[in-house]
Structures are given as structure tokens and as C-alpha cells.
N, C-alpha and C. Protein backbone atom coordinates (compact mmCIF):
# COMPACT_ATOMS: atom_id res chain seq x y z
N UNK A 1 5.45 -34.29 -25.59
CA UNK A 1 4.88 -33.89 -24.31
C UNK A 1 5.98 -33.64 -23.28
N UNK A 2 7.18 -34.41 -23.53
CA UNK A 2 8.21 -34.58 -22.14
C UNK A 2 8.74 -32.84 -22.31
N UNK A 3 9.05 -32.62 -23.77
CA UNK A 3 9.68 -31.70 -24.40
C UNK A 3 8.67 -29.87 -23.87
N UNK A 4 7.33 -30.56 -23.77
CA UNK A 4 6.12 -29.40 -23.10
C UNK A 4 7.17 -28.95 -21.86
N UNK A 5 6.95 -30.12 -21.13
CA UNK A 5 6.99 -30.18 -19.25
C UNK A 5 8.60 -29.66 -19.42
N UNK A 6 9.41 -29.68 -19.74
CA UNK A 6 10.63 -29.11 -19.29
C UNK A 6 10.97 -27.56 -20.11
N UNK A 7 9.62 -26.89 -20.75
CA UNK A 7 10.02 -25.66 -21.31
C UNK A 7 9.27 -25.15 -20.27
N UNK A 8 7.85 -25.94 -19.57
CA UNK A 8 6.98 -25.47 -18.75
C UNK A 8 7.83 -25.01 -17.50
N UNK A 9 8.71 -25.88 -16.98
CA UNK A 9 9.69 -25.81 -15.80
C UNK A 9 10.68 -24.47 -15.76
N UNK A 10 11.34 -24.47 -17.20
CA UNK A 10 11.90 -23.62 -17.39
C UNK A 10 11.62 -22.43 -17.19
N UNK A 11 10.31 -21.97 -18.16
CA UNK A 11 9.69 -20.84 -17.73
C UNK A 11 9.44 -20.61 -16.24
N UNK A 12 8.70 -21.04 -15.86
CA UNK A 12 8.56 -21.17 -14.52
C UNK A 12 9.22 -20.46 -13.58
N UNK A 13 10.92 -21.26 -13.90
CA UNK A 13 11.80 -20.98 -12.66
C UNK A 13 12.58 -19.44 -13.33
N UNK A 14 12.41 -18.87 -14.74
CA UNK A 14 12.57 -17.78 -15.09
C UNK A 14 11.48 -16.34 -14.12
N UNK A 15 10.51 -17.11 -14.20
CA UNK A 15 9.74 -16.36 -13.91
C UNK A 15 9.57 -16.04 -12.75
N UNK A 16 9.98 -17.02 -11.64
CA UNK A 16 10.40 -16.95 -9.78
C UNK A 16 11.74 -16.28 -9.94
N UNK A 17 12.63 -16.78 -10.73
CA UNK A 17 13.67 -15.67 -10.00
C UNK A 17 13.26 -14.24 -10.38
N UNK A 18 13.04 -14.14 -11.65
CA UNK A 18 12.17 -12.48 -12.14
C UNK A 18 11.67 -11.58 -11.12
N UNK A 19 10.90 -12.32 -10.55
CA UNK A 19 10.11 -12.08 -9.38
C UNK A 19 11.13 -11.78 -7.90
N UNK A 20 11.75 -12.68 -7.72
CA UNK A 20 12.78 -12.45 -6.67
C UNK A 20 13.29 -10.81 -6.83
N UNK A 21 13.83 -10.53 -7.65
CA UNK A 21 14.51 -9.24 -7.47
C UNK A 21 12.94 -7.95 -7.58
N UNK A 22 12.01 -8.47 -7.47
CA UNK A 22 11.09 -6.85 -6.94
C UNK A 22 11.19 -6.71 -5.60
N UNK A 23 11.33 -5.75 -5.08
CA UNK A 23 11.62 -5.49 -3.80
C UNK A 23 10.09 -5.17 -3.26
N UNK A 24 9.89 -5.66 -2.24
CA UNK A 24 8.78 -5.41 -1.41
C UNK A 24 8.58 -4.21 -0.52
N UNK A 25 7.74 -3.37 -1.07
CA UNK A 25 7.91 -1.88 -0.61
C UNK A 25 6.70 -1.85 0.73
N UNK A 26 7.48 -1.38 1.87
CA UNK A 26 6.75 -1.48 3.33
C UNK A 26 5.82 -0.29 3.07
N UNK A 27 4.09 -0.53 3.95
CA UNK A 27 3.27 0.44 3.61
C UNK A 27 3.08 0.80 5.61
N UNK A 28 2.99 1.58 6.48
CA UNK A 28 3.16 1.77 7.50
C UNK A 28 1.83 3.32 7.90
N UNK A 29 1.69 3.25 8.88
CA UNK A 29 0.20 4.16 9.31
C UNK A 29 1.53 5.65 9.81
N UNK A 30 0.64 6.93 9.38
CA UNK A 30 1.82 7.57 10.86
C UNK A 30 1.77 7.64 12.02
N UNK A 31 2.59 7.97 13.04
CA UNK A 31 2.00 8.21 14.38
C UNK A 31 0.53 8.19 14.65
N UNK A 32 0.02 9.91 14.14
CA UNK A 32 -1.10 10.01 13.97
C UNK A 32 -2.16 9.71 14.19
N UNK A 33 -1.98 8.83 13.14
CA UNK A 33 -3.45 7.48 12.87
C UNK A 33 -3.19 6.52 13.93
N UNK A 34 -1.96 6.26 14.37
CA UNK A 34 -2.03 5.58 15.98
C UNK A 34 -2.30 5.86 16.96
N UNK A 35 -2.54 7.16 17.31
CA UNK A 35 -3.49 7.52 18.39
C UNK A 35 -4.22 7.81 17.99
N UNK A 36 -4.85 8.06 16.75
CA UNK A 36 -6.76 8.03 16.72
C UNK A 36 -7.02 6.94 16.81
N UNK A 37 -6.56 5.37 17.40
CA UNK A 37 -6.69 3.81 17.76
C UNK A 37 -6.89 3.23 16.38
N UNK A 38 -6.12 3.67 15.60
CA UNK A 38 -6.28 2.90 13.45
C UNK A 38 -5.09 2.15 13.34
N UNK A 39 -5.83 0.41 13.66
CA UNK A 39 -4.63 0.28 13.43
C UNK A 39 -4.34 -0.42 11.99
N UNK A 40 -3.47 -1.29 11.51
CA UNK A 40 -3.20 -1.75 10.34
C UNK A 40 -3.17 -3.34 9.78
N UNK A 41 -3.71 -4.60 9.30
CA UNK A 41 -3.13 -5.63 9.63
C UNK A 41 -2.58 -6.47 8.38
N UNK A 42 -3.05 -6.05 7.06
CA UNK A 42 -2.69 -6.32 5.61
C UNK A 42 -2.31 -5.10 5.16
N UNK A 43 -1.30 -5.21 3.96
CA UNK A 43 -1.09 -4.22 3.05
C UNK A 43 -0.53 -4.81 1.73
N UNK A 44 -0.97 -3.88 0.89
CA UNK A 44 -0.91 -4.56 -0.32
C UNK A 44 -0.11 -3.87 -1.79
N UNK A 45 1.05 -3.34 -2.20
CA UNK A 45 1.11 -2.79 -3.31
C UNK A 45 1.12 -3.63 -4.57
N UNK A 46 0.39 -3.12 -5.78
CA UNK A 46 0.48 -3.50 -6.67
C UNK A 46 0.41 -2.52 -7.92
N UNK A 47 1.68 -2.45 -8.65
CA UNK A 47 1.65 -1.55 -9.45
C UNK A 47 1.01 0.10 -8.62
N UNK A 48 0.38 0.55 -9.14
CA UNK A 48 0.06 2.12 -8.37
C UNK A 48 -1.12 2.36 -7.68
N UNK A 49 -0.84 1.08 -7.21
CA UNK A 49 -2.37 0.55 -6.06
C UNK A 49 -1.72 0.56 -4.97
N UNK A 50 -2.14 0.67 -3.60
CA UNK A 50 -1.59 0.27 -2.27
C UNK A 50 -3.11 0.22 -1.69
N UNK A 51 -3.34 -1.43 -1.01
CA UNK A 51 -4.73 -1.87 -0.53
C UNK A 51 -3.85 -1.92 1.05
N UNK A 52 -5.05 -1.27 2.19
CA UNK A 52 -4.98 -1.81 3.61
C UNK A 52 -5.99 -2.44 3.64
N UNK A 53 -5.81 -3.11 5.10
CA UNK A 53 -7.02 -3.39 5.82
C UNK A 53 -6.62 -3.00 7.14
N UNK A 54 -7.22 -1.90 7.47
CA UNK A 54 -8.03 -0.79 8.41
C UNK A 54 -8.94 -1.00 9.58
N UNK A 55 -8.17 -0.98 11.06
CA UNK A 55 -9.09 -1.58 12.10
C UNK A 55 -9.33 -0.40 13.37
N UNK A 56 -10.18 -0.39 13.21
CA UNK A 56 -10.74 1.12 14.51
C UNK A 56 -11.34 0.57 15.61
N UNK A 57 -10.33 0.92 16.68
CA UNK A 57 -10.84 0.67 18.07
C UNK A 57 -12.01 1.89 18.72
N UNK A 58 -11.76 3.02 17.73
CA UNK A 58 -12.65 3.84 17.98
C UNK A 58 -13.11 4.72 16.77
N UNK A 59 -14.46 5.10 16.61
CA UNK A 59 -15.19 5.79 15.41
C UNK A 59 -14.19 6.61 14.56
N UNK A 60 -13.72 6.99 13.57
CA UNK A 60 -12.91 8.09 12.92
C UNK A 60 -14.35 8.45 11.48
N UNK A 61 -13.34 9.48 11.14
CA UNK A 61 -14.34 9.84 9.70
C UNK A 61 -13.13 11.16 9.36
N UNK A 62 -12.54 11.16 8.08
CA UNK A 62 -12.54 11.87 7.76
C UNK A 62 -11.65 11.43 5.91
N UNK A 63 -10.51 12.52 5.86
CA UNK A 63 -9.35 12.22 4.49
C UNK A 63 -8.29 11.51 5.01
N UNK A 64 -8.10 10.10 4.39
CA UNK A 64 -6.79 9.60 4.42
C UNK A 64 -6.03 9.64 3.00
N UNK A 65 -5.00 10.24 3.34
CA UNK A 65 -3.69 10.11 2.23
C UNK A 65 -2.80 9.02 2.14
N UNK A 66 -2.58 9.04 1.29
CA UNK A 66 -1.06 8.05 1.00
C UNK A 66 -0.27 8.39 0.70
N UNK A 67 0.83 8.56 1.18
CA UNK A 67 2.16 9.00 0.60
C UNK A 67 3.22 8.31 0.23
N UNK A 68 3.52 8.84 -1.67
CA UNK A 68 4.64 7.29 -2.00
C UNK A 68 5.82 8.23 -1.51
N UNK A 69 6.72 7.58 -0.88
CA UNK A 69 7.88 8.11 -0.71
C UNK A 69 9.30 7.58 -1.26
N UNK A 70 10.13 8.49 -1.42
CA UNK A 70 11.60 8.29 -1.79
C UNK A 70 12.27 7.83 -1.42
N UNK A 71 13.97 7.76 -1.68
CA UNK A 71 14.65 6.59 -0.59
C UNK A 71 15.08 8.22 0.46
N UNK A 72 15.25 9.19 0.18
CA UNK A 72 15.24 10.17 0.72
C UNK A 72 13.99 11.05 1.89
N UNK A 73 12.98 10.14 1.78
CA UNK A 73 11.48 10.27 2.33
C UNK A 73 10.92 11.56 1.88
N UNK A 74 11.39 11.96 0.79
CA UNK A 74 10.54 12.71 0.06
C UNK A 74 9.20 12.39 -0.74
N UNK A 75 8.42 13.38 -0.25
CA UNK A 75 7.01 12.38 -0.91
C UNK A 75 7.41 12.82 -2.21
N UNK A 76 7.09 12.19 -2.74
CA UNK A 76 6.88 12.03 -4.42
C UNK A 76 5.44 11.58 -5.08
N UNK A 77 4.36 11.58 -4.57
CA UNK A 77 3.02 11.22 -5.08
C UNK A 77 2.20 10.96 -3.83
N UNK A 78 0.66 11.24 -4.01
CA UNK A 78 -0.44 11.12 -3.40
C UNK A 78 -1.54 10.58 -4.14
N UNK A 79 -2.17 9.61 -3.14
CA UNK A 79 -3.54 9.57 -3.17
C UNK A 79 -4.29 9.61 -2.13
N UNK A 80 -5.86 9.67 -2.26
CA UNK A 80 -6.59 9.76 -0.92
C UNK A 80 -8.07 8.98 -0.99
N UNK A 81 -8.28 9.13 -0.05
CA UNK A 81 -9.89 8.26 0.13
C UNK A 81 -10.61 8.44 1.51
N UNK A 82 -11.81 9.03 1.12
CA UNK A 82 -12.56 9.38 2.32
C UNK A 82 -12.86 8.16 3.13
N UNK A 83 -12.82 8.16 4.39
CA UNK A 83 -12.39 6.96 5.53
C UNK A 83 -14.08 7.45 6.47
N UNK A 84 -14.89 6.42 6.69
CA UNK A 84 -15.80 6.34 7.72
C UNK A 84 -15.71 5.23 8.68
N UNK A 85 -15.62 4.92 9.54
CA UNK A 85 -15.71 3.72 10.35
C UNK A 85 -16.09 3.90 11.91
N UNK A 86 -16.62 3.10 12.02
CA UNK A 86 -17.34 3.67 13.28
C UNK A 86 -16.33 2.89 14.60
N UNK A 87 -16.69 2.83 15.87
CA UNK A 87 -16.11 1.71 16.85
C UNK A 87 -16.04 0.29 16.92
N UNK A 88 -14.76 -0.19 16.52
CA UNK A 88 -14.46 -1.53 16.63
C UNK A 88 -15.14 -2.09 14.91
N UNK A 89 -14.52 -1.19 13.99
CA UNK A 89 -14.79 -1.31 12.96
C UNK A 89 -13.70 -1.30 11.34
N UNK A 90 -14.01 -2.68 11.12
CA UNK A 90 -12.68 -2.50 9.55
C UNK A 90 -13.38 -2.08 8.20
N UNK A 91 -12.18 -1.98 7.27
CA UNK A 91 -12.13 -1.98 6.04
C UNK A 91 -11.18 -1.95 5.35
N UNK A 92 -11.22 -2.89 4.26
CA UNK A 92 -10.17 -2.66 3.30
C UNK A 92 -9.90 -1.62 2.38
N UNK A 93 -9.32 -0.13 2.20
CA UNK A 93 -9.15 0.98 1.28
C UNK A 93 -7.89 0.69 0.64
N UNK A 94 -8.45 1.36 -0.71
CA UNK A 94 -7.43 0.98 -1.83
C UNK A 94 -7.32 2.22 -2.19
N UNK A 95 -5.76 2.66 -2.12
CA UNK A 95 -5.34 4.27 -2.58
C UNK A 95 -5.20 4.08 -4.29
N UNK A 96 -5.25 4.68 -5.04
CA UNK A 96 -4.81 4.61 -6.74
C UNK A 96 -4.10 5.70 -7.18
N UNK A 97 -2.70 5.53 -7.26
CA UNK A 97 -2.14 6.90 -7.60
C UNK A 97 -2.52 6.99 -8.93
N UNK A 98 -1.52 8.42 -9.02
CA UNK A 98 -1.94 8.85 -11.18
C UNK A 98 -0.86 8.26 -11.62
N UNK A 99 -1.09 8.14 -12.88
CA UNK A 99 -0.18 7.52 -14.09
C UNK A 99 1.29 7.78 -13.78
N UNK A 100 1.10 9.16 -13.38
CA UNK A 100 2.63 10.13 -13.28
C UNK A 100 3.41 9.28 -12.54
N UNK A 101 2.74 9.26 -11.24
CA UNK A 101 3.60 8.43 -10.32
C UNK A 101 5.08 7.47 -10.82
N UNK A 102 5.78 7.78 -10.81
CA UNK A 102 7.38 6.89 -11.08
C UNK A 102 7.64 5.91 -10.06
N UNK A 103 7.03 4.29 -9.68
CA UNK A 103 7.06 3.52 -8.84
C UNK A 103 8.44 3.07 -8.68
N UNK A 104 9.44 3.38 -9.79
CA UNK A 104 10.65 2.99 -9.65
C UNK A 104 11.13 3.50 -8.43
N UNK A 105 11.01 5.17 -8.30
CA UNK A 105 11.97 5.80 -6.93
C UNK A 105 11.07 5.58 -5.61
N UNK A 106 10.12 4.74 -5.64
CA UNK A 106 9.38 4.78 -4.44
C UNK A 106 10.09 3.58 -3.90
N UNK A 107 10.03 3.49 -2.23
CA UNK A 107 10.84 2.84 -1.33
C UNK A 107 10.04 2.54 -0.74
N UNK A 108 9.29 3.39 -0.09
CA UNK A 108 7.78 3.18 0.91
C UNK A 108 6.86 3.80 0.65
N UNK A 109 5.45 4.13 1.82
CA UNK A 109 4.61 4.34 1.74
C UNK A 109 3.86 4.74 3.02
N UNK A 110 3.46 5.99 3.36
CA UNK A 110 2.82 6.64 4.72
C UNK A 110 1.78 6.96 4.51
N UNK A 111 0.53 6.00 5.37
CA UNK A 111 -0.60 6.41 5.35
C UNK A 111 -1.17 7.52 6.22
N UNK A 112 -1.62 8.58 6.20
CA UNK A 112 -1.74 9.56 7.37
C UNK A 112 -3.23 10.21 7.03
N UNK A 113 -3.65 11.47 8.19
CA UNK A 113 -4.68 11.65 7.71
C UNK A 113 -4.02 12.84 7.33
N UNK A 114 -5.79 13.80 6.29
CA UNK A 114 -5.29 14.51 5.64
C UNK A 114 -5.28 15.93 7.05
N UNK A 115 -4.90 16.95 6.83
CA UNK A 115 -4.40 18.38 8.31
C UNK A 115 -5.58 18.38 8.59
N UNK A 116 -6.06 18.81 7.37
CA UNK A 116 -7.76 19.44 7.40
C UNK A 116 -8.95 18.73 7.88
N UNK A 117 -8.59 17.32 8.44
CA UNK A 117 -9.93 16.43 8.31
C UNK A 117 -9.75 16.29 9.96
N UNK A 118 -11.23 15.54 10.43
CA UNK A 118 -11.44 15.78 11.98
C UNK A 118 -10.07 14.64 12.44
């Protein structure tokens, strides 16, 4: 049993430093969406997921994008999700990129709306 608890430890502390070197990739609103009053207060990447939680001081409705970006701020991948919320209203949206997506060269992440939407 003693012989359990110190492979258990081991692993363990393999597995925190492992962890130490992923870099935590910042997810940020654009301008934009800051003056339509959207603001931001969680964010979440995981693998080719990026979750907000989404707070409206005033009604919006339309396409929000995500943009993974480069260390160069070149977008390199999209996703989107139709956004309703009325005044003084949240939600949590979860973007899902495609497979393609290469999370290695991504650095960040710009949520914006889409040209075309109100």
C-alpha cells in the first residue's frame, strides 16, 4: 500500500508540472461588442472549444464569431453562434471550431460580431 501512495504522488506531481507548461490562451471581446454594452466575465478554452459568459446591458441579437488567432494576429480559424439577449441579460456561448483548426499556432482569441448582423 505505502508502495501505491508514493507512485500515486509521483504521478501526480508528473502530471502538475505537465500541465504547467500549457500556456493559457487570453479570449477578449472587440471594441465593437463594447459599445453594443457586451460585456465579458468568464472564458474558457478547452481543446477547440472557447466557452464565455456574456453580459448585456442592453438587448443585442445577431452573429457572433470567434476568431483563433496567431502570434502574428492572423486569424487562422472561425467559429460562430447566433447571440439573442435581451436588456440586462447573460449567457454562457460555446464557439466549436473544426477539426482543421491547428491549436498549436493559436495565441489568442477575438470575439466580435459578424459585418452582416444588426
Amino acid at each position: 500500500m505505502e508502495i501505491l501512495k508514493k507512485y500515486s504522488v509521483l504521478v501526480l506531481l508528473v502530471l502538475g508540472i505537465a500541465s504547467c507548461g500549457e500556456k493559457e490562451k487570453p479570449v477578449a471581446l472587440s471594441p465593437e461588442l463594447t459599445a453594443k454594452k457586451l460585456s465579458m466575465t468568464v472564458s474558457k478554452v478547452l481543446d477547440k472549444d472557447v466557452s464565455v459568459y456574456l453580459i448585456s446591458e442592453e438587448a443585442i441579437e445577431g452573429e457572433l464569431i470567434a476568431k483563433a488567432l496567431n502570434q502574428a494576429s492572423q486569424e487562422i480559424g472561425r467559429a460562430s453562434q447566433i447571440i439573442t439577449l435581451g436588456a440586462d441579460d447573460a449567457k454562457m456561448i460555446t464557439f466549436k471550431f473544426d477539426a482543421e483548426l491547428d491549436v498549436e499556432n493559436v495565441v489568442k482569441y477575438l470575439i466580435d460580431m459578424k459585418k452582416d448582423s444588426s
